[in-house]
PDB file of N, CA and C in Angstrom:
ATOM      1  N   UNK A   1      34.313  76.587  83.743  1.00  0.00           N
ATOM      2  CA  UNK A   1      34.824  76.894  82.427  1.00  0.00           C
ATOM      3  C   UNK A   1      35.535  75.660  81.889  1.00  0.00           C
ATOM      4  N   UNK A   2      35.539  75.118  80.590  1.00  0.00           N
ATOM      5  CA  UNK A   2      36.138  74.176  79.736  1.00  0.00           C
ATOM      6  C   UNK A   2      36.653  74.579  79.010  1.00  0.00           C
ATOM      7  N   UNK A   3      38.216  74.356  78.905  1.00  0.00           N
ATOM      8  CA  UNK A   3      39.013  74.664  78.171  1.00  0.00           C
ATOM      9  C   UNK A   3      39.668  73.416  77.102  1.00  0.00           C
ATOM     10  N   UNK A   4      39.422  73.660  75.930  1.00  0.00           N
ATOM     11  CA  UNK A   4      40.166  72.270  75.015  1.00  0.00           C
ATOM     12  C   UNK A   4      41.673  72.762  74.300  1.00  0.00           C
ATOM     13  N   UNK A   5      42.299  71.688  74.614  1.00  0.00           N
ATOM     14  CA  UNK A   5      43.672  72.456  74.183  1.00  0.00           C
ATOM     15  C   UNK A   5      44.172  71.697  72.894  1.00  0.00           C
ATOM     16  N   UNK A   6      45.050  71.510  72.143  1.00  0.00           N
ATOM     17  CA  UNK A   6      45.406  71.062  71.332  1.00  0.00           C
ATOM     18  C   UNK A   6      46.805  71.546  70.698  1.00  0.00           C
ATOM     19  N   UNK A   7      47.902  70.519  70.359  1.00  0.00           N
ATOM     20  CA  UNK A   7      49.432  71.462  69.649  1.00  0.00           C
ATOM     21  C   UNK A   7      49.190  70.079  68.704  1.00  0.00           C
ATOM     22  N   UNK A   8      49.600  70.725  67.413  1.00  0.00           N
ATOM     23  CA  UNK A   8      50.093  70.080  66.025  1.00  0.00           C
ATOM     24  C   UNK A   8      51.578  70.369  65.543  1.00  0.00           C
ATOM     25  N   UNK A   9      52.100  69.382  65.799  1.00  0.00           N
ATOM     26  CA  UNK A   9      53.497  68.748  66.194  1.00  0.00           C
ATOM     27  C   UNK A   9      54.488  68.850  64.922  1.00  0.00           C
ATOM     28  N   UNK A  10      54.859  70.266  65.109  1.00  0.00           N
ATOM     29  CA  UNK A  10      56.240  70.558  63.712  1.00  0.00           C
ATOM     30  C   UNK A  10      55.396  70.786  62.320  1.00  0.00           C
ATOM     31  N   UNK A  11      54.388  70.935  62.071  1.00  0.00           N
ATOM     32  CA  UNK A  11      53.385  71.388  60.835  1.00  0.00           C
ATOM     33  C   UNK A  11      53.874  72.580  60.477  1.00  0.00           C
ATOM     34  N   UNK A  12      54.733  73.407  60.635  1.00  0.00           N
ATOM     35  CA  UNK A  12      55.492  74.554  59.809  1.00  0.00           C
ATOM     36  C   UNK A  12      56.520  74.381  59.013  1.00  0.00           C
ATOM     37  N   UNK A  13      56.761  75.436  57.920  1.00  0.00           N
ATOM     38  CA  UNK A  13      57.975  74.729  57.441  1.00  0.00           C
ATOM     39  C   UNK A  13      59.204  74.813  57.844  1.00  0.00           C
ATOM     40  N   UNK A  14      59.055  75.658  58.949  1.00  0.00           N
ATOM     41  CA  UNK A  14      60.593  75.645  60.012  1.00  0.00           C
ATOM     42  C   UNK A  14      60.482  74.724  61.112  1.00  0.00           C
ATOM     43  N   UNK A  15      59.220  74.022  60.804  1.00  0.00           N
ATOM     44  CA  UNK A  15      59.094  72.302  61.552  1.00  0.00           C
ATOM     45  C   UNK A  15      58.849  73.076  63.026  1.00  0.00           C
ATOM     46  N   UNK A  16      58.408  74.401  63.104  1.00  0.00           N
ATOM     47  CA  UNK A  16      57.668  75.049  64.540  1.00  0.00           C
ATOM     48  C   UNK A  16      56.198  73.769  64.945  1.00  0.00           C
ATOM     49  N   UNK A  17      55.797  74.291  65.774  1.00  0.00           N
ATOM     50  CA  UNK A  17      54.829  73.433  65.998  1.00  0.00           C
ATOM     51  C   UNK A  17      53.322  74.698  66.441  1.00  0.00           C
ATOM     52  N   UNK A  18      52.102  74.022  66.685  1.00  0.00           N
ATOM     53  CA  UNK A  18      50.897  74.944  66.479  1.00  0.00           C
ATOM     54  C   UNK A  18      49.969  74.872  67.652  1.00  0.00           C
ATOM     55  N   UNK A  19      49.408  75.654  67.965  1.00  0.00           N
ATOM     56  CA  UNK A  19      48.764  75.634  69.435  1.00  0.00           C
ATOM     57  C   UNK A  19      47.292  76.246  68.852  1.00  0.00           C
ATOM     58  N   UNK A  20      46.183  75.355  69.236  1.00  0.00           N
ATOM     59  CA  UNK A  20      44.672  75.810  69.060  1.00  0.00           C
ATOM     60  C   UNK A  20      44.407  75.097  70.452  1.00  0.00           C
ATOM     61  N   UNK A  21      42.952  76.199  70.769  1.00  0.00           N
ATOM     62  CA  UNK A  21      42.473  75.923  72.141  1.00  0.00           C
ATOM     63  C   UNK A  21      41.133  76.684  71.951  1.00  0.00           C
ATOM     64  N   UNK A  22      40.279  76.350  72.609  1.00  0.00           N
ATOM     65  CA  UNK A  22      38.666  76.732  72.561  1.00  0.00           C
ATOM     66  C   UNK A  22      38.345  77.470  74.486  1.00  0.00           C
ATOM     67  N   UNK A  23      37.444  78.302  74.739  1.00  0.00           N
ATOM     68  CA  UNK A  23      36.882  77.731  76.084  1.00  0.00           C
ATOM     69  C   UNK A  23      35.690  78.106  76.493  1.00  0.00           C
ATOM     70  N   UNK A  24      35.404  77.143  76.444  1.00  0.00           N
ATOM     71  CA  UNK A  24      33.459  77.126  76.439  1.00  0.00           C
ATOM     72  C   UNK A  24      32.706  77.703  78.003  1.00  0.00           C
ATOM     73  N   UNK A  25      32.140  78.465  78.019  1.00  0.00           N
ATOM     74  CA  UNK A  25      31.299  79.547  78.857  1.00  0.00           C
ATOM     75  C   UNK A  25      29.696  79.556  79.097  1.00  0.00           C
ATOM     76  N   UNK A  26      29.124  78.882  79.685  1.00  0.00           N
ATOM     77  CA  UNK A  26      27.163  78.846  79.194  1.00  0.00           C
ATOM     78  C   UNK A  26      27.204  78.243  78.442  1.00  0.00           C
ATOM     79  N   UNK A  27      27.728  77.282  77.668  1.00  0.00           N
ATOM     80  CA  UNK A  27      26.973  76.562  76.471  1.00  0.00           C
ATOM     81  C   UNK A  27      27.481  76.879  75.828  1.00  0.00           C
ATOM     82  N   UNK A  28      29.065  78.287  74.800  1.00  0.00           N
ATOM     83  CA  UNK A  28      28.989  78.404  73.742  1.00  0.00           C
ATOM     84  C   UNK A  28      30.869  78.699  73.833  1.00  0.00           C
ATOM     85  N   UNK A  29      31.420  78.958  72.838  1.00  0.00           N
ATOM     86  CA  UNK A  29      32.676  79.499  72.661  1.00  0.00           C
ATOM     87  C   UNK A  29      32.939  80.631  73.363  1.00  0.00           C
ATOM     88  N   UNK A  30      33.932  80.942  74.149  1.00  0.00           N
ATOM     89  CA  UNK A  30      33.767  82.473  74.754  1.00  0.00           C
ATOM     90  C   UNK A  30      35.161  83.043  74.227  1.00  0.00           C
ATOM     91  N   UNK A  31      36.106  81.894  74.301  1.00  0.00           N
ATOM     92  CA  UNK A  31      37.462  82.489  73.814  1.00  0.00           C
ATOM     93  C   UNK A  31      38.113  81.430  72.600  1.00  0.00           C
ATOM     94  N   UNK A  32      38.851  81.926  71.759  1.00  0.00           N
ATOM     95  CA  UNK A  32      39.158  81.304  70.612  1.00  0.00           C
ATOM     96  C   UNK A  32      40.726  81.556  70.281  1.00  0.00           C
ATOM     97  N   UNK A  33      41.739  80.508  70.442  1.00  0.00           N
ATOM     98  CA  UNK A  33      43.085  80.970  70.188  1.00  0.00           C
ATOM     99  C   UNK A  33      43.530  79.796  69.043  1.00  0.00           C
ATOM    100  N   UNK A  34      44.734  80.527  68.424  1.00  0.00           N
ATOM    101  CA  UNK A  34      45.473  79.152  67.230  1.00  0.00           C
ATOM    102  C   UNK A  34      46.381  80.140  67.094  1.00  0.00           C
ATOM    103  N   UNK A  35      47.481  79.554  67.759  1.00  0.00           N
ATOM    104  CA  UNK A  35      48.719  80.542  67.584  1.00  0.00           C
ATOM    105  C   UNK A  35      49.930  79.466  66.914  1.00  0.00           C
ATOM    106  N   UNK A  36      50.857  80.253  66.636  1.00  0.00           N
ATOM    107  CA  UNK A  36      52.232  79.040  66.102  1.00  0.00           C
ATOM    108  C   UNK A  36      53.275  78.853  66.986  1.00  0.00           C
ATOM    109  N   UNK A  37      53.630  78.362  67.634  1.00  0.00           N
ATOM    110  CA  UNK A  37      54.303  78.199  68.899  1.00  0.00           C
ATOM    111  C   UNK A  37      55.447  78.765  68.363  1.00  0.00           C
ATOM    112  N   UNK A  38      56.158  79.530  69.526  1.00  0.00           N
ATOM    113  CA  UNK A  38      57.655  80.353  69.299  1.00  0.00           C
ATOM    114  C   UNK A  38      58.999  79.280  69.104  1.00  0.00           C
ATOM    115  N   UNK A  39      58.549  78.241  69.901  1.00  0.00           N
ATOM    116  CA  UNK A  39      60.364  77.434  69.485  1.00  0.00           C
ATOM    117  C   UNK A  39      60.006  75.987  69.099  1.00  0.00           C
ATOM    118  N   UNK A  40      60.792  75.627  68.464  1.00  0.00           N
ATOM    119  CA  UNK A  40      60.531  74.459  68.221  1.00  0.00           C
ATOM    120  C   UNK A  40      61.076  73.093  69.316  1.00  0.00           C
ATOM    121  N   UNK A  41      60.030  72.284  69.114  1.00  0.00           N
ATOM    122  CA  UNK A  41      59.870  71.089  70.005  1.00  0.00           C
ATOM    123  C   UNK A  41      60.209  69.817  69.564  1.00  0.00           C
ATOM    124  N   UNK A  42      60.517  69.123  70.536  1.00  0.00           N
ATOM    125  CA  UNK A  42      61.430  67.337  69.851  1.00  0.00           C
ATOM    126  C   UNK A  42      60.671  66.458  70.027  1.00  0.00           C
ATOM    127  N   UNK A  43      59.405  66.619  70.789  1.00  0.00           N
ATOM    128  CA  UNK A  43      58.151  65.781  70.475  1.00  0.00           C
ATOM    129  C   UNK A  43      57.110  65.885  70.690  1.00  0.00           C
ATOM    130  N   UNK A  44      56.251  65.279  70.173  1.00  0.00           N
ATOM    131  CA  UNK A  44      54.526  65.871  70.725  1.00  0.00           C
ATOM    132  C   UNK A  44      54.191  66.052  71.971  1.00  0.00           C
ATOM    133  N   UNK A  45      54.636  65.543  72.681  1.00  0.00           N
ATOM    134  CA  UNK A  45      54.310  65.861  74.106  1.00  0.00           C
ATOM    135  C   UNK A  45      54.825  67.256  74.535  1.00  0.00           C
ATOM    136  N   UNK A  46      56.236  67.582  74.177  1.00  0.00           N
ATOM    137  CA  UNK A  46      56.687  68.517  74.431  1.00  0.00           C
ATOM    138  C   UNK A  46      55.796  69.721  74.123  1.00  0.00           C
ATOM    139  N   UNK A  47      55.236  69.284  72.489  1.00  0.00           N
ATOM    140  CA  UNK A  47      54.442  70.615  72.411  1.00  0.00           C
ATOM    141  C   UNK A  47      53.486  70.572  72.572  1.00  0.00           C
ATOM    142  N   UNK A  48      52.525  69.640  73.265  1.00  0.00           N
ATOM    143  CA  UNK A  48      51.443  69.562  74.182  1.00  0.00           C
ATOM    144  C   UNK A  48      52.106  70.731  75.529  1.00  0.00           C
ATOM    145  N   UNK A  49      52.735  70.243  76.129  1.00  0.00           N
ATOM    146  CA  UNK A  49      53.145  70.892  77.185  1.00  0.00           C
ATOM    147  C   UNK A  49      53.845  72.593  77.214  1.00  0.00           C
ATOM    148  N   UNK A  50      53.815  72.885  76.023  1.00  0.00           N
ATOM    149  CA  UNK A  50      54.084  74.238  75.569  1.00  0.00           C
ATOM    150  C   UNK A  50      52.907  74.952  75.840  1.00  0.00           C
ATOM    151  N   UNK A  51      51.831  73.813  74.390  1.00  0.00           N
ATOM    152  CA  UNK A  51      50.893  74.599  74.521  1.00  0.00           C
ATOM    153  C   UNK A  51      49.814  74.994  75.075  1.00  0.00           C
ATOM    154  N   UNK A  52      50.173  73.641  76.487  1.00  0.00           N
ATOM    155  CA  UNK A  52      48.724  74.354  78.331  1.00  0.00           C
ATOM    156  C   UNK A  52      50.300  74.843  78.467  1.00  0.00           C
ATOM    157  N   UNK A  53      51.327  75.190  78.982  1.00  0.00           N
ATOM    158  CA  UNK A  53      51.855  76.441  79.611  1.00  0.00           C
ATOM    159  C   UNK A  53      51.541  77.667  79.429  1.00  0.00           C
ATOM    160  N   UNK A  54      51.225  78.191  77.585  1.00  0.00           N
ATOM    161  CA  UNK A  54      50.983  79.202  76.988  1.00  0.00           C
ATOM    162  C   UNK A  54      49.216  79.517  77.692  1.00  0.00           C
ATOM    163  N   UNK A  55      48.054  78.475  77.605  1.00  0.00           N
ATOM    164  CA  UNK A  55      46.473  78.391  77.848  1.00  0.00           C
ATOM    165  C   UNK A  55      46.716  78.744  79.411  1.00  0.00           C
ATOM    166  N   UNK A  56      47.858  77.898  80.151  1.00  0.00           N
ATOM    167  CA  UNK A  56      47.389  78.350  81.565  1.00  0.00           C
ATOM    168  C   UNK A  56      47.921  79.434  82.220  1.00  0.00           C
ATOM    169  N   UNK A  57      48.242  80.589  81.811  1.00  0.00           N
ATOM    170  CA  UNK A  57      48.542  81.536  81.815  1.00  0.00           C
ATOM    171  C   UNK A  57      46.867  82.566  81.404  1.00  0.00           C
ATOM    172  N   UNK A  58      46.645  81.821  80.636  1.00  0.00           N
ATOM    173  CA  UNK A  58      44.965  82.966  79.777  1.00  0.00           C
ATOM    174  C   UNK A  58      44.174  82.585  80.632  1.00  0.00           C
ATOM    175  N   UNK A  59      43.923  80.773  81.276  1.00  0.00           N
ATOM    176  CA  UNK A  59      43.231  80.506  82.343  1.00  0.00           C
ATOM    177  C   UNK A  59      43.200  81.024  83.334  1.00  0.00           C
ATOM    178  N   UNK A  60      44.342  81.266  84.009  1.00  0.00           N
ATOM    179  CA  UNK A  60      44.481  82.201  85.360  1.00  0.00           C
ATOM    180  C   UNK A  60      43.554  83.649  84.980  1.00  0.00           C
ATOM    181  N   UNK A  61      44.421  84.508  84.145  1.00  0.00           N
ATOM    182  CA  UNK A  61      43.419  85.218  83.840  1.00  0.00           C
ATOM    183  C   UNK A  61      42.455  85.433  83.911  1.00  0.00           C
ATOM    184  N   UNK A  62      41.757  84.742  83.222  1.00  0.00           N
ATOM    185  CA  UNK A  62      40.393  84.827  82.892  1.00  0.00           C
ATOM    186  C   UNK A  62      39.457  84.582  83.995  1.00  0.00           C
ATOM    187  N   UNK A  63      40.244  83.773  84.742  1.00  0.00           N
ATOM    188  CA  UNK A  63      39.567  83.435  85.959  1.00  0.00           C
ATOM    189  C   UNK A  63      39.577  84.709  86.689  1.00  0.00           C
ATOM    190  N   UNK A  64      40.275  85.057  86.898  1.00  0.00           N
ATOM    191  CA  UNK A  64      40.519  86.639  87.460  1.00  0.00           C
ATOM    192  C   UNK A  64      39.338  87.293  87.205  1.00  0.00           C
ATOM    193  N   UNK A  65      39.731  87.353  85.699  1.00  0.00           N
ATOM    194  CA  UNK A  65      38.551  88.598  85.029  1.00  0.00           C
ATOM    195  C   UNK A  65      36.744  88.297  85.782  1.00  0.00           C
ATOM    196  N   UNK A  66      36.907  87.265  85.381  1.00  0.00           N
ATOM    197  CA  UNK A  66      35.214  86.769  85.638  1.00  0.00           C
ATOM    198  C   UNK A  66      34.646  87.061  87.170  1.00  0.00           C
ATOM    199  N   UNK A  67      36.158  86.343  87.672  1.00  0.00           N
ATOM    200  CA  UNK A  67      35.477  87.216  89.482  1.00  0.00           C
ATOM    201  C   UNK A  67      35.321  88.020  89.303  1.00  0.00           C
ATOM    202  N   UNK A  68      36.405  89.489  89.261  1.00  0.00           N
ATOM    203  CA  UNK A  68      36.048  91.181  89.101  1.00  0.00           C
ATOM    204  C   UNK A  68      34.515  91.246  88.709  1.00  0.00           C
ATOM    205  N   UNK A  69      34.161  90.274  87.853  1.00  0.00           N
ATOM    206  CA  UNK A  69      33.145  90.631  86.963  1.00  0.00           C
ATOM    207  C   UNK A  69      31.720  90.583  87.657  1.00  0.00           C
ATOM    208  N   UNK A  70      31.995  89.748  88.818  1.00  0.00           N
ATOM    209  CA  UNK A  70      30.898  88.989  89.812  1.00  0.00           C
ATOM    210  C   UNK A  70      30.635  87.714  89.586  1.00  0.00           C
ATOM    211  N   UNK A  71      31.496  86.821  88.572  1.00  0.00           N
ATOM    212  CA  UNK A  71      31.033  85.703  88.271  1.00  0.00           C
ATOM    213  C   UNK A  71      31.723  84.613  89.028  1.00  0.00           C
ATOM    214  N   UNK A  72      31.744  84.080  90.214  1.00  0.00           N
ATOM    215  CA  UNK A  72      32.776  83.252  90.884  1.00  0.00           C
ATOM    216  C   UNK A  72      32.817  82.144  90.017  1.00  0.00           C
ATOM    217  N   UNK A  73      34.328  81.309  89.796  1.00  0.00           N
ATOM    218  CA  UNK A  73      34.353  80.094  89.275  1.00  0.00           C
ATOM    219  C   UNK A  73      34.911  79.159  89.940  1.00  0.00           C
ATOM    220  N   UNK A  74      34.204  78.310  90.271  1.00  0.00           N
ATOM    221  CA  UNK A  74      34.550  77.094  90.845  1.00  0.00           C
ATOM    222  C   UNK A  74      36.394  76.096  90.723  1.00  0.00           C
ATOM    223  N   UNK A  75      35.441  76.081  89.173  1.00  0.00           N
ATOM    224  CA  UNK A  75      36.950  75.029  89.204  1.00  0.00           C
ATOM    225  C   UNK A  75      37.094  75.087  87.072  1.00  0.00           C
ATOM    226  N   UNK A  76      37.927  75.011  86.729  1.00  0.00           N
ATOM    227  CA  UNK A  76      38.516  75.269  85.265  1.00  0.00           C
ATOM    228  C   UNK A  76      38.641  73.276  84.978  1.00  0.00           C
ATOM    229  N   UNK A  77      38.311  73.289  84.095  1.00  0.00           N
ATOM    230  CA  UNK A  77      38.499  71.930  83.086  1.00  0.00           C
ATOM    231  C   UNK A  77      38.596  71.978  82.096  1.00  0.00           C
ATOM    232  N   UNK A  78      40.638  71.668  81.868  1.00  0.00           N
ATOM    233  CA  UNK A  78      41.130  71.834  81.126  1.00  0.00           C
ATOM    234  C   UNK A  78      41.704  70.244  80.507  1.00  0.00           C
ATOM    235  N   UNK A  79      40.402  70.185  78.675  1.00  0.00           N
ATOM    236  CA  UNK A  79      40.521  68.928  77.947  1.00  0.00           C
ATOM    237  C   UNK A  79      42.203  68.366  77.128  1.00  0.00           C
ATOM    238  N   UNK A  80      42.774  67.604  77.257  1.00  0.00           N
ATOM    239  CA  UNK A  80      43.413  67.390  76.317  1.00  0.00           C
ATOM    240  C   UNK A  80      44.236  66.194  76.218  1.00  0.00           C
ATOM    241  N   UNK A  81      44.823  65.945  74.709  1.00  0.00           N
ATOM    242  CA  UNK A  81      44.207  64.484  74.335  1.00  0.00           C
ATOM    243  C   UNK A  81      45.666  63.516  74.656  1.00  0.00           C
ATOM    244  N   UNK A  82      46.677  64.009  74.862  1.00  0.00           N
ATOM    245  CA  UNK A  82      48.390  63.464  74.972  1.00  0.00           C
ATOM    246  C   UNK A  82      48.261  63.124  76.344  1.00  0.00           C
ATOM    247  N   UNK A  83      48.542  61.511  76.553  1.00  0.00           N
ATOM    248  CA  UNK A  83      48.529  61.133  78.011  1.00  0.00           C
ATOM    249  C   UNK A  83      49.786  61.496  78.229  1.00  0.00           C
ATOM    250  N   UNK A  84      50.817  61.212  77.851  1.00  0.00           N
ATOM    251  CA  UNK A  84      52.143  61.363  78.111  1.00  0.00           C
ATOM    252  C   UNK A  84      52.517  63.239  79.181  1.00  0.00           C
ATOM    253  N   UNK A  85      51.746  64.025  77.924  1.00  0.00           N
ATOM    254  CA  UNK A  85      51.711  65.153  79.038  1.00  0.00           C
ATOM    255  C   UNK A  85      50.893  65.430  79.913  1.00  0.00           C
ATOM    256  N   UNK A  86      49.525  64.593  80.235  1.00  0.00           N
ATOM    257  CA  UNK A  86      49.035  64.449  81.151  1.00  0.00           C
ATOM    258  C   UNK A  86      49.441  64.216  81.987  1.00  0.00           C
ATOM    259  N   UNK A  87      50.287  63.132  82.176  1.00  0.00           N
ATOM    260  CA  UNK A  87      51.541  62.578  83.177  1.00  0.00           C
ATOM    261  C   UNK A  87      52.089  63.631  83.988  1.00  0.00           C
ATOM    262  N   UNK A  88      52.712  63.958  82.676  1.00  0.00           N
ATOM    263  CA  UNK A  88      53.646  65.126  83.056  1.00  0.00           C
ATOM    264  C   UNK A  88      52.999  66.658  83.462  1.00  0.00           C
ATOM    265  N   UNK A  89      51.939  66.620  83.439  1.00  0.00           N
ATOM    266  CA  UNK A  89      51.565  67.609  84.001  1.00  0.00           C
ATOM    267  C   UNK A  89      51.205  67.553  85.439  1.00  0.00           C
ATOM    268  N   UNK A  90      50.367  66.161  85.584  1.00  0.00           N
ATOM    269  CA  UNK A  90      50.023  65.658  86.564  1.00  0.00           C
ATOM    270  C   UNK A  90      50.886  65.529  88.136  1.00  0.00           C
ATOM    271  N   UNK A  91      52.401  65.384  87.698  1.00  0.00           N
ATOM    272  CA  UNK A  91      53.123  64.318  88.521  1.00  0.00           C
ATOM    273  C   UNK A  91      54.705  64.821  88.074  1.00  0.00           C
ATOM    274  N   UNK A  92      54.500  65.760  87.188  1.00  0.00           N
ATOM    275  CA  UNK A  92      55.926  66.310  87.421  1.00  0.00           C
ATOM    276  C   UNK A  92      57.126  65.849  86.145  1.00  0.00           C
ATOM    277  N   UNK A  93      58.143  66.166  87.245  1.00  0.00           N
ATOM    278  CA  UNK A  93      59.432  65.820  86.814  1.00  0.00           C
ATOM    279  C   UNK A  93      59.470  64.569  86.513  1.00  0.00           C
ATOM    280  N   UNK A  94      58.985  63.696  87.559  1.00  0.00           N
ATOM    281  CA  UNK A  94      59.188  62.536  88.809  1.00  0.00           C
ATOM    282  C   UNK A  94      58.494  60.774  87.534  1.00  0.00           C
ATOM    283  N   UNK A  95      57.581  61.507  86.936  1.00  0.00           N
ATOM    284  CA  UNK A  95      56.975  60.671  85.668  1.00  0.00           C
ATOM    285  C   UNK A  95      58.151  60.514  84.406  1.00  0.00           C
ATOM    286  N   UNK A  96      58.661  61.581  84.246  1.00  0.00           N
ATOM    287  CA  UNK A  96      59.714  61.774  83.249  1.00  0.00           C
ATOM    288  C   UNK A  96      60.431  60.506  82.665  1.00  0.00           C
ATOM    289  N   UNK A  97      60.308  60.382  81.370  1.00  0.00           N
ATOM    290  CA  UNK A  97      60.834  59.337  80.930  1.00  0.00           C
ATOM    291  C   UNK A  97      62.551  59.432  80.340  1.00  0.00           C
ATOM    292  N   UNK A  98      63.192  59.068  79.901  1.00  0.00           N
ATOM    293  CA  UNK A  98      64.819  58.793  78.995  1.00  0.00           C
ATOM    294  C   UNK A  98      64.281  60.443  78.245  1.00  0.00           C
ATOM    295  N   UNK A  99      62.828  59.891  76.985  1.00  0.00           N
ATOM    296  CA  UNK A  99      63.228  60.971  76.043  1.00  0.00           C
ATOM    297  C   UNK A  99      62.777  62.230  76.193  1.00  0.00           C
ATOM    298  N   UNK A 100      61.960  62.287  77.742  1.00  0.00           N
ATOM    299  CA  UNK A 100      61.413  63.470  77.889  1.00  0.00           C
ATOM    300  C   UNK A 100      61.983  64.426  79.200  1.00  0.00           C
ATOM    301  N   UNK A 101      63.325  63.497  79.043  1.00  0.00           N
ATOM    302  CA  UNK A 101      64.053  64.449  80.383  1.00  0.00           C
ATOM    303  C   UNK A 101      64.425  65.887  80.046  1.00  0.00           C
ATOM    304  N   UNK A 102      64.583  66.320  78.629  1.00  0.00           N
ATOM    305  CA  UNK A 102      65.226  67.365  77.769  1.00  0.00           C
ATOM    306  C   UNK A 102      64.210  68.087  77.986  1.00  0.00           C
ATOM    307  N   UNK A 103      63.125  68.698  78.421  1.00  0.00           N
ATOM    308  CA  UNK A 103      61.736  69.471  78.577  1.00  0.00           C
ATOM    309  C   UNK A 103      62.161  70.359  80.016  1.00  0.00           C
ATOM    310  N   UNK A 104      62.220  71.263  78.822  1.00  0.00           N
ATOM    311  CA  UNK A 104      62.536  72.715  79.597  1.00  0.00           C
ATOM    312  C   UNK A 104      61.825  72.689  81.233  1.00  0.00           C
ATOM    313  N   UNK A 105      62.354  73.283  82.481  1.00  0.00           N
ATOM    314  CA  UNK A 105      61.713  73.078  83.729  1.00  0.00           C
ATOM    315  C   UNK A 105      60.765  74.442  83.784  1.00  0.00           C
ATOM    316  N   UNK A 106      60.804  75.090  82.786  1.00  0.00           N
ATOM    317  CA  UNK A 106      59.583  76.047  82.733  1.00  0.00           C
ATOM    318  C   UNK A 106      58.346  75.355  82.356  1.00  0.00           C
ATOM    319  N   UNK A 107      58.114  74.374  81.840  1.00  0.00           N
ATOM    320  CA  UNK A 107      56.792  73.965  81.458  1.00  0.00           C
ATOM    321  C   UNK A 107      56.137  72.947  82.730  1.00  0.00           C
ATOM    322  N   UNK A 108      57.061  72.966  84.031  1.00  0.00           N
ATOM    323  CA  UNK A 108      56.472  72.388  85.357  1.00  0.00           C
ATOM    324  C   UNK A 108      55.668  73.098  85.952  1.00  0.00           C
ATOM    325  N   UNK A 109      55.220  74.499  84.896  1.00  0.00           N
ATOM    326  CA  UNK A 109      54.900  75.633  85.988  1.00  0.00           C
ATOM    327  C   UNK A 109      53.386  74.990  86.238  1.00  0.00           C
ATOM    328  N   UNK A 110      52.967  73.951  85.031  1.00  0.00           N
ATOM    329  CA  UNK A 110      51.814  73.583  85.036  1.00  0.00           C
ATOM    330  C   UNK A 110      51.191  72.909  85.842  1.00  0.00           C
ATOM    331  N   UNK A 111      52.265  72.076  86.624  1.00  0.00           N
ATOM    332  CA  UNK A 111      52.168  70.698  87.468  1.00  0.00           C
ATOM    333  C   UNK A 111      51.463  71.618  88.993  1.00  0.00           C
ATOM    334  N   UNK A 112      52.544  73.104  89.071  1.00  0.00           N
ATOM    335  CA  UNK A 112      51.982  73.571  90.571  1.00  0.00           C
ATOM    336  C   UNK A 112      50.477  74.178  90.386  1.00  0.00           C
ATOM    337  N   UNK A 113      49.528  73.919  89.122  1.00  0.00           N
ATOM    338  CA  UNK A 113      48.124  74.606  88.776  1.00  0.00           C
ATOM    339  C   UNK A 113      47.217  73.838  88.848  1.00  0.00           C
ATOM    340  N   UNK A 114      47.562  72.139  88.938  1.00  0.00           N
ATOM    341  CA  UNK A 114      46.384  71.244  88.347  1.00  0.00           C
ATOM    342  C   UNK A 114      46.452  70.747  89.782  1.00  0.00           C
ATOM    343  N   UNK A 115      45.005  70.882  90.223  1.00  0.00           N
ATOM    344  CA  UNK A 115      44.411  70.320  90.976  1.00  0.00           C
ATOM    345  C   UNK A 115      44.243  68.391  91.215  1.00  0.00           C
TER     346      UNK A 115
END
């Protein structure tokens, strides 16, 4: 399964920020999300990292679902475009820079998922 993630950084007018994500199944769209993220964030990365906390939560899922279903899945590949939270997803706390020490320790939940 391929998952593309994407957050657009304070685009509300309460300067919230926006979460769209795709995840492609056989060749086509299977799931479709664009939600408005609940709190607001102090930088793009941050709300990169909001918004795979919010996707890897539906990932687990779904993964779930599809076994029940008989469909075993290998392995989830999840696209997205902010190296900075790549980092930080990758490698933790431990990558953390000056301005990204302020990032809630709930959004590490990601670091214990990625392979």
């Amino acid at each position: 399964m391929n998952w593309m993630i994407d957050a657009s950084f304070a685009v509300h007018p309460d300067f919230k920020s926006h979460t769209g994500g795709t995840l492609s199944f056989g060749g086509g769209a299977a799931q479709v999300m664009s939600k408005k993220q609940k709190l607001n964030s102090r930088s793009s990365t941050e709300a990169e990292l909001i918004a795979v906390d919010n996707v890897v939560t539906m990932i687990l899922w779904t993964k779930l679902f599809m076994e029940w279903q008989g469909y075993p899945i290998e392995k989830n590949i999840l696209y997205q475009d902010n190296k900075s939270a790549i980092l930080l997803e990758e490698n933790g706390r431990k990558s953390a820079g000056k301005r990204s020490r302020a990032i809630n320790i709930r959004y590490f939940f990601i670091t214990d998922q990625v392979e």
